[in-house]
Protein backbone atom coordinates (compact mmCIF):
# COMPACT_ATOMS: atom_id res chain seq x y z
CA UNK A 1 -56.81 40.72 -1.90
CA UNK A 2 -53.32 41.84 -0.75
CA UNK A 3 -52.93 46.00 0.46
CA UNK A 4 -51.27 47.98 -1.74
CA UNK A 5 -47.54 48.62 -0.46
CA UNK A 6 -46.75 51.86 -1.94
CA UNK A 7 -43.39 52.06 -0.60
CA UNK A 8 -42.20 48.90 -2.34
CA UNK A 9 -43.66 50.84 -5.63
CA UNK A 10 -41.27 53.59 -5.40
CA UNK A 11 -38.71 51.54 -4.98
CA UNK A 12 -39.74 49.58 -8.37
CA UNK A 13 -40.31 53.10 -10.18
CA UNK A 14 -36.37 53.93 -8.45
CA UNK A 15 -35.52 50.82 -9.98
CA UNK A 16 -36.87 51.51 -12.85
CA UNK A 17 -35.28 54.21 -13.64
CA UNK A 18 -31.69 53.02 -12.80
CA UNK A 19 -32.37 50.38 -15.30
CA UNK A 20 -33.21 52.61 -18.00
CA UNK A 21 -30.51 54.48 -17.22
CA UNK A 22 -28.37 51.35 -17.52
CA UNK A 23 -29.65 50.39 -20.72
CA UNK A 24 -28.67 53.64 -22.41
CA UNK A 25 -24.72 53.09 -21.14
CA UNK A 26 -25.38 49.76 -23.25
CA UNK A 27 -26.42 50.82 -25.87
CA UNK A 28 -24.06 53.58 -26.31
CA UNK A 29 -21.55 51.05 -25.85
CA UNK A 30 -22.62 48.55 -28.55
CA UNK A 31 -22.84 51.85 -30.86
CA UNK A 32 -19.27 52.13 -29.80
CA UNK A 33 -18.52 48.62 -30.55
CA UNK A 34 -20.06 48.82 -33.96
CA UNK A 35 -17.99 52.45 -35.23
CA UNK A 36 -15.13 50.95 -33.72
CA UNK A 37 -15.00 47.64 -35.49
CA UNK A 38 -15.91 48.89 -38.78
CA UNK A 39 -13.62 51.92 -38.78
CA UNK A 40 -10.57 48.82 -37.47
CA UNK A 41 -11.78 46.44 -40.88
CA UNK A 42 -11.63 49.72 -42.75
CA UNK A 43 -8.07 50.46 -42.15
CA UNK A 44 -7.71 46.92 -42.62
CA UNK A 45 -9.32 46.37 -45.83
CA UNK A 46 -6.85 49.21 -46.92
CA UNK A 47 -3.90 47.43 -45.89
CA UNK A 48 -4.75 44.25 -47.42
CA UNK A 49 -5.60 46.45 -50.72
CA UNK A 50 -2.34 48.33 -50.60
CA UNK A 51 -0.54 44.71 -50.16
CA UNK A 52 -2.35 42.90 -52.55
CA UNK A 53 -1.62 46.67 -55.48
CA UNK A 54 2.14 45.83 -54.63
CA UNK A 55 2.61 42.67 -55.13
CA UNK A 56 0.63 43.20 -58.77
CA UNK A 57 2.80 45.95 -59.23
CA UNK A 58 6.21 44.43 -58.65
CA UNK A 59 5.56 41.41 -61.64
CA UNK A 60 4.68 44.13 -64.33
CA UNK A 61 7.75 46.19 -63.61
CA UNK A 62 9.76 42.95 -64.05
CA UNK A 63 7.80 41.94 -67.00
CA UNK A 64 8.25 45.27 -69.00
CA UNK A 65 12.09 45.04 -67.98
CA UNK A 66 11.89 41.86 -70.02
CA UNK A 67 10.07 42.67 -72.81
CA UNK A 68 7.21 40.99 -71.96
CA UNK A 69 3.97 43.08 -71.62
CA UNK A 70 2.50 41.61 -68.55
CA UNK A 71 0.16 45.03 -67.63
CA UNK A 72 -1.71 44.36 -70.86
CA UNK A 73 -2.31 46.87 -73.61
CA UNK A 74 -0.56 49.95 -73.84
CA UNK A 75 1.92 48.88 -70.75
CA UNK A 76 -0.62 49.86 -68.34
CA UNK A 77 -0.53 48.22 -65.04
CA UNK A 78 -3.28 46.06 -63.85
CA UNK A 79 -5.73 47.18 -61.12
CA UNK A 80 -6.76 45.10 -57.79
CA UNK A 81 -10.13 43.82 -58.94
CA UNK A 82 -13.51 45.01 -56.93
CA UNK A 83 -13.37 42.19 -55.02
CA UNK A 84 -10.41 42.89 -53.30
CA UNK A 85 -10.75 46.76 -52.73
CA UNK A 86 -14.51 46.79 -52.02
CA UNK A 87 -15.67 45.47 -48.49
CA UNK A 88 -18.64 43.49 -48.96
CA UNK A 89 -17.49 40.11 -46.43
CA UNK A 90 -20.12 40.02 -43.79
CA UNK A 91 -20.31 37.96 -40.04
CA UNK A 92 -20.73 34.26 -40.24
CA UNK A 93 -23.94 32.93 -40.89
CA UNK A 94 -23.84 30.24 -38.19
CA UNK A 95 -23.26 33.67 -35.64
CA UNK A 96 -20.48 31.70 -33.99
CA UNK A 97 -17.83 33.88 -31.54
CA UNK A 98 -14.88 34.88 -33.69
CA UNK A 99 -11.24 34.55 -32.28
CA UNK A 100 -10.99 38.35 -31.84
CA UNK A 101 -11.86 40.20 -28.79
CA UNK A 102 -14.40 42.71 -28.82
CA UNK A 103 -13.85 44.67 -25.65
CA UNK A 104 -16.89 47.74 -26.19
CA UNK A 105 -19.28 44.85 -27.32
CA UNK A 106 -17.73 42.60 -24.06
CA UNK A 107 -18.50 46.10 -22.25
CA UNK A 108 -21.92 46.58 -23.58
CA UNK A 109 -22.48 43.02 -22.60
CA UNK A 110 -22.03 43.06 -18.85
CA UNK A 111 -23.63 46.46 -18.92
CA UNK A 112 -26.56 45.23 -20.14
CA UNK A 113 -26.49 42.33 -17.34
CA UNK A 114 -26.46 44.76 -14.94
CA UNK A 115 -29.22 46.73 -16.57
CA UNK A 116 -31.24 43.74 -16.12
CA UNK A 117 -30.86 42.46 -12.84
CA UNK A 118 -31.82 45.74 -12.14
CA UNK A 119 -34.82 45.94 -14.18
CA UNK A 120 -35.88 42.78 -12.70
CA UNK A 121 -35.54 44.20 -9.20
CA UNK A 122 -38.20 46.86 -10.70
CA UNK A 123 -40.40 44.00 -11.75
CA UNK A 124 -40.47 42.22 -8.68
CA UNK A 125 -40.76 45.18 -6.44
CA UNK A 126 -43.95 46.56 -8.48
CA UNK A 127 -45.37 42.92 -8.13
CA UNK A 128 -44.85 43.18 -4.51
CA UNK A 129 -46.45 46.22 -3.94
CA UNK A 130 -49.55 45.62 -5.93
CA UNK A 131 -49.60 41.45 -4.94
CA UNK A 132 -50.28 40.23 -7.85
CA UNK A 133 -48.37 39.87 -11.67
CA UNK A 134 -47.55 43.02 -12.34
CA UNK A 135 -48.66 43.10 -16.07
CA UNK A 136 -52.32 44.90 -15.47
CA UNK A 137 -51.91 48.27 -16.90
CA UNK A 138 -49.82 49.69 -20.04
CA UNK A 139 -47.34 51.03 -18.01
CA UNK A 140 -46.61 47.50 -16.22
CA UNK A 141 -47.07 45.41 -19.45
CA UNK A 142 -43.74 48.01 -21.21
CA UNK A 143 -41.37 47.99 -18.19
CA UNK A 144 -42.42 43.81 -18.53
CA UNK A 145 -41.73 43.45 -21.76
CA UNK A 146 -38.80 45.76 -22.15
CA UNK A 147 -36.80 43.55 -19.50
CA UNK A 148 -38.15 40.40 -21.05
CA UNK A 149 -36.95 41.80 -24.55
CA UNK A 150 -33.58 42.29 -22.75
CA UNK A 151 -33.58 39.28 -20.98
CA UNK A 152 -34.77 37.08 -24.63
CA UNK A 153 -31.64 38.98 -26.06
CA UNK A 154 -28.84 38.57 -23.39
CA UNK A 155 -30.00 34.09 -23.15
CA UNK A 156 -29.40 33.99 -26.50
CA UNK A 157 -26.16 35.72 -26.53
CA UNK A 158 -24.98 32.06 -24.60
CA UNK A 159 -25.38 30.30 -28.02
CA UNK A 160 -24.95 33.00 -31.23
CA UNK A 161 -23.34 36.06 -31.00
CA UNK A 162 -26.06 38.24 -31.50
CA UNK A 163 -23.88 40.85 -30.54
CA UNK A 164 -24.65 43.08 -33.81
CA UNK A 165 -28.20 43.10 -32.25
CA UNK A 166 -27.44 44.77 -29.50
CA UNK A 167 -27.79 48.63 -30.52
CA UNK A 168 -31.14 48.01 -31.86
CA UNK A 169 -32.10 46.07 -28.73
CA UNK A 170 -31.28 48.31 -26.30
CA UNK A 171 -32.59 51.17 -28.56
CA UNK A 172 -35.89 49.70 -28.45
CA UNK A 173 -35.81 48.77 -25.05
CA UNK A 174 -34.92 52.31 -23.47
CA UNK A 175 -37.85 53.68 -25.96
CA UNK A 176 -40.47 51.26 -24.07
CA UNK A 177 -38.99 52.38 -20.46
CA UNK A 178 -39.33 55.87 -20.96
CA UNK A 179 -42.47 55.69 -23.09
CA UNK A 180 -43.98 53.66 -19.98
CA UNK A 181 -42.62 56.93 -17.35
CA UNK A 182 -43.46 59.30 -19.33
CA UNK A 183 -47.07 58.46 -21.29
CA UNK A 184 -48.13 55.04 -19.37
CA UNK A 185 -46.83 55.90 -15.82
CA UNK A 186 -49.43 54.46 -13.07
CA UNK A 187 -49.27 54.28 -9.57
CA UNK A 188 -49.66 50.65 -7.69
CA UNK A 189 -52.75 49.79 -7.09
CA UNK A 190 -55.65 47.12 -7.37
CA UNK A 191 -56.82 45.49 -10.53
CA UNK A 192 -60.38 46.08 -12.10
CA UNK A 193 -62.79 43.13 -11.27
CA UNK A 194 -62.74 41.93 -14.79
CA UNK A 195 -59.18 41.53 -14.21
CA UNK A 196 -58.92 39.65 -11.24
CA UNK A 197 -58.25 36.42 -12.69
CA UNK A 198 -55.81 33.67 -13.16
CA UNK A 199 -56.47 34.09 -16.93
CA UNK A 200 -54.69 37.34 -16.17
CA UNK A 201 -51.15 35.37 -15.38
CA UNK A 202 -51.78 33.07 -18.46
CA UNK A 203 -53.28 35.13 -21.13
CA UNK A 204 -50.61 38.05 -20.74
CA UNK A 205 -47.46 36.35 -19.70
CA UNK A 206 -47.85 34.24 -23.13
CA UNK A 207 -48.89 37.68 -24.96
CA UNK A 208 -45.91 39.73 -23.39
CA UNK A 209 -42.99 36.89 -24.43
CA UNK A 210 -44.48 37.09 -27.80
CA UNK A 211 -44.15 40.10 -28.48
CA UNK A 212 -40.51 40.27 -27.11
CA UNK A 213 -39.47 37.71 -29.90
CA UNK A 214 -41.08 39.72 -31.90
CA UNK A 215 -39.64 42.77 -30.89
CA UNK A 216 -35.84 40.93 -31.85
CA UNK A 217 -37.39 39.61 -35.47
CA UNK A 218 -38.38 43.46 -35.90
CA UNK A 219 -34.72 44.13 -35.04
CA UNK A 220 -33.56 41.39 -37.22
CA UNK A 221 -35.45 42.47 -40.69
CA UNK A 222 -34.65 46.02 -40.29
CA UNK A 223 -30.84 44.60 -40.74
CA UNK A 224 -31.72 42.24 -43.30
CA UNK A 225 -33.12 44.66 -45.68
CA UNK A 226 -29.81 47.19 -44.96
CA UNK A 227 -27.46 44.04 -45.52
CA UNK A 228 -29.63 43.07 -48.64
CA UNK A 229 -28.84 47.12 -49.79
CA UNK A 230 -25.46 46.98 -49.38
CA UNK A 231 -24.95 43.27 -50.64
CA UNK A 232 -26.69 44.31 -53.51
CA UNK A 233 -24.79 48.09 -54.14
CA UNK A 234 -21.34 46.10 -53.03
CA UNK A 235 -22.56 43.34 -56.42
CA UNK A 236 -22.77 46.32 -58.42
CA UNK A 237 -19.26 47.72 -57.55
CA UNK A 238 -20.42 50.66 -55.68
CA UNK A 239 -18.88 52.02 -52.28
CA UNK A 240 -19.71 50.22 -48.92
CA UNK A 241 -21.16 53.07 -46.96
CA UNK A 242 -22.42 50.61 -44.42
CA UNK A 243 -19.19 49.13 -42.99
CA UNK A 244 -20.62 48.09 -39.70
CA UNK A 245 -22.95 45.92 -41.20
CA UNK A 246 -19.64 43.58 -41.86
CA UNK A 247 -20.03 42.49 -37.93
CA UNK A 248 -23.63 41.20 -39.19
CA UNK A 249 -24.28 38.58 -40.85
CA UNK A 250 -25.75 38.19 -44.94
CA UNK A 251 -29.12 38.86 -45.23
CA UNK A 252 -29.81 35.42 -45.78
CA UNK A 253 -29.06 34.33 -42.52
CA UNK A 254 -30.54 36.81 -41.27
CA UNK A 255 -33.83 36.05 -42.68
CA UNK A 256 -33.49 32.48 -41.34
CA UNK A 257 -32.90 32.91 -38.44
CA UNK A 258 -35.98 35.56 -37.78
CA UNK A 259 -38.27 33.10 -39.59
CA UNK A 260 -37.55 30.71 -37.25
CA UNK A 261 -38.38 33.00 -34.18
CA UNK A 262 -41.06 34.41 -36.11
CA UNK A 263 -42.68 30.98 -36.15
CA UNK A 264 -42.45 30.22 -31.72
CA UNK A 265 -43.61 33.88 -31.42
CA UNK A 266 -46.70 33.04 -33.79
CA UNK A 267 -47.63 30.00 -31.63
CA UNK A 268 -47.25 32.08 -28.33
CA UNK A 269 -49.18 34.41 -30.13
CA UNK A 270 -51.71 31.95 -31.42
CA UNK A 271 -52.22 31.04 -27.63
CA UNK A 272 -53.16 34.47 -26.56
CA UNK A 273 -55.74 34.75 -28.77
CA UNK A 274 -57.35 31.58 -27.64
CA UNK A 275 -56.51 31.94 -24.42
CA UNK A 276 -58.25 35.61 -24.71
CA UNK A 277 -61.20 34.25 -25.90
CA UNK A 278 -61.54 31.54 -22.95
CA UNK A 279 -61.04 34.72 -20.72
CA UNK A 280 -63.56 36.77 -22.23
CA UNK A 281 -66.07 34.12 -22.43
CA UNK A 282 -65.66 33.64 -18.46
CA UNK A 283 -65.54 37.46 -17.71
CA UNK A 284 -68.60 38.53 -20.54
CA UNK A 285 -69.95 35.61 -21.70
CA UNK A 286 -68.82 35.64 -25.02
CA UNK A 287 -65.85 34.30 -26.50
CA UNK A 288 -65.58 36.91 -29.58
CA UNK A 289 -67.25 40.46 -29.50
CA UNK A 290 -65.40 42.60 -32.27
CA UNK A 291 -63.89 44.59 -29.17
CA UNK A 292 -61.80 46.62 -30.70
CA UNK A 293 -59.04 45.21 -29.10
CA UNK A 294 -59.68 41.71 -30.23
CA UNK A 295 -59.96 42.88 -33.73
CA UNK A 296 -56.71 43.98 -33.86
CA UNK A 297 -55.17 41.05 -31.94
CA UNK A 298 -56.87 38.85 -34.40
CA UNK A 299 -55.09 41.33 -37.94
CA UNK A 300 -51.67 40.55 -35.51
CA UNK A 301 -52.48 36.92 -35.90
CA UNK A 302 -53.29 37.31 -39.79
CA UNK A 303 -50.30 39.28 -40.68
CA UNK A 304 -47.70 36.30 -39.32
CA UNK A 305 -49.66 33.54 -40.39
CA UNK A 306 -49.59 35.46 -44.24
CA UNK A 307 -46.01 35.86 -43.39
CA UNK A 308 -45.08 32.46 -41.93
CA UNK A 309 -47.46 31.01 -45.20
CA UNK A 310 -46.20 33.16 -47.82
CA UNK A 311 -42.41 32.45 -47.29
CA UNK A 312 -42.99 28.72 -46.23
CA UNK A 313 -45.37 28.10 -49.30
CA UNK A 314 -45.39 30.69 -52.04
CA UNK A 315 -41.48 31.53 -52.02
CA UNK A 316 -42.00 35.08 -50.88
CA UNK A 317 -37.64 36.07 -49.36
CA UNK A 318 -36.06 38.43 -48.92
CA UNK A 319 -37.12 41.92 -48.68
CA UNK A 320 -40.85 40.76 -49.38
CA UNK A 321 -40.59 38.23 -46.36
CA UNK A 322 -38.74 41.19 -43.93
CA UNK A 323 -40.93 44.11 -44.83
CA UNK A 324 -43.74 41.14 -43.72
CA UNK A 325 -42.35 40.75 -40.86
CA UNK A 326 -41.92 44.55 -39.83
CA UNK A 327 -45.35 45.43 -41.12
CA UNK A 328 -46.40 42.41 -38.27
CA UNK A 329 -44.44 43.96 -35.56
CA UNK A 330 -45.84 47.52 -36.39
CA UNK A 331 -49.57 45.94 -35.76
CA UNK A 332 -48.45 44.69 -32.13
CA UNK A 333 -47.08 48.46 -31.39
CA UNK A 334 -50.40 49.67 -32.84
CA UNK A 335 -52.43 47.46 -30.85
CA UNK A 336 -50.59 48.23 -27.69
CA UNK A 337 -50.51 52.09 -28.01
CA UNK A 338 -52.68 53.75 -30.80
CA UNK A 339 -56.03 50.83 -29.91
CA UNK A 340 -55.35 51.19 -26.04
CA UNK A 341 -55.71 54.85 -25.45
CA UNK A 342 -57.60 56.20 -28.72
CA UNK A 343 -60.54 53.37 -28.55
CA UNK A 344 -63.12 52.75 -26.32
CA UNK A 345 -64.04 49.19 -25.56
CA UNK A 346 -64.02 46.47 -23.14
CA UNK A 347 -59.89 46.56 -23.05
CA UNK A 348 -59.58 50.06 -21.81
CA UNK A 349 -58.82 49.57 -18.54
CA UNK A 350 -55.50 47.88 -19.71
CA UNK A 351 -54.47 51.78 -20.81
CA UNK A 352 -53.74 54.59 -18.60
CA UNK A 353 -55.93 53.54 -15.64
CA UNK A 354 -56.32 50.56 -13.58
């Protein structure tokens, strides 16, 4: 067993700190980058309105002047339809990079790198000076998983511009770092016996990546079911109070695309709950024990399979399939806050203690 280093621990909790400071720059900047591009399309959707109401305009006068009653009945003048005056385009659904530059979202962007290399730093200092994975206590497993969540979200930035993402990432992940200082903080120190295991590295690692995809698919049908509101109120000729949901893409694609993740999360996922068992079989002799813990990692497993089933099989889209999906990511924060301090079992240890 390697000593604790506590030094090397306050330089991961320094670490961690500058990282969630770091975070919150980026996210204030993609907030930026969002009110600034939909108040720009604004004042260009007004322009293209005011173009398209003259040229309309011009061929009535001229039609009156020859007797002709081009503006319909009564002389009246013909309106730009809804679909030129309301705003209701949205991002590509392929999530390609557009032509224009961005520069608060290209801001946000290598902010967030920053942030991350940083976080990392925290990471690998607090593995250091406890010498082993530092996933072993609630506090370890959020500042983990809120740079994993990060670092998911910035790798996939090299192929779709998930830009639109990034207020809701960041959000989330500065919510995890300061709910891991503030509730969760523990110092370094040694693992519990039952812990000391290389099912610790396998089991967790597999359990913490899966619920960072999740954590994006959580981002991802929260926007679906706004886009699906305003695609909807847009249909019905009302006013787009939404505008920065046009950097976003329909709700369609947006559905997709989080089904898709949905699904490699659920197989990590699947994973950890064998891979639990095989643990817990080693450690207790049992494989399953209704621990209260395992119960609810089991109703995580249930919820995605209904939701990867339901949509796959039984045509349940749209909002049914994203509320699905949220109600599945709202288990996983359950499990990992409400079950690990509230209930007694076998799993407490993974709480506020070592």
């Amino acid at each position: 067993m390697f000593p604790i280093n506590e030094t090397m621990g306050q330089y991961s909790e320094l670490f961690m700190l500058l990282a969630a400071g770091t975070y919150t720059v980026a996210f204030i900047a993609f907030a930026w980058d969002l009110a600034k591009s939909s108040k720009m399309l604004k004042a260009v959707d007004l322009k293209a309105a005011s173009s398209v109401a003259a040229e309309v305009k011009v061929p009535v006068a001229a039609g009156r002047a020859g007797g002709n009653d081009v503006g319909g009945p009564a002389g009246r003048t013909e309106r730009p339809t809804s679909a030129i005056t309301s705003v209701n385009q949205t991002a590509g659904g392929d999530m390609k990079y557009a032509a224009e530059r961005r520069i608060p979202a290209r801001v946000a962007v290598a902010v967030a790198i920053i942030g991350v290399a940083i976080h990392g730093a925290g990471v690998i200092t607090r593995a250091i000076g406890a010498g082993r994975v530092p996933w072993g206590n609630m506090y370890e497993f959020l500042t983990t998983g809120a740079f994993l969540v990060v670092a998911v979200f910035l790798l996939s930035l090299i192929r779709r511009d998930l830009r639109f993402l990034g207020t809701f990432v960041l959000g989330l992940a500065v919510i995890m770092m300061v709910a891991a200082s503030v509730t969760y903080w523990t110092p370094v120190g040694h693992l519990v016996p039952a812990l000391q295991s290389y099912w610790l590295v396998i089991h967790v690692s597999i359990a913490v990546m899966s619920a960072s995809l999740f954590t994006l698919t959580f981002a991802m049908s929260a926007l679906q079911l706004l886009q699906s509101h305003r695609q909807k109120t847009l249909a019905a000729g009302g006013v787009d109070k939404l505008g920065f949901m046009r950097l976003v893409p329909n709700a369609l694609s947006l559905e997709n695309l989080s089904y898709r993740i949905n699904t490699v999360g659920f197989v990590g996922w699947t994973f950890t709950l064998m891979f639990g068992a095989i643990w817990a079989e080693k450690a207790w002799g049992r494989f399953w024990g209704w621990d209260t813990k395992e119960v609810w990692t089991f109703v995580i497993w249930v919820v995605y399979a209904g939701y990867l089933h339901a949509r796959a099989t039984r045509g349940w889209t749209g909002t049914r399939a994203a509320w699905l999906s949220i109600a599945g990511y709202l288990c996983v924060i359950f499990n990992f806050t409400v079950v690990n301090v509230f209930f007694n079992g076998l799993h407490s240890y993974s709480g506020l203690s070592q």
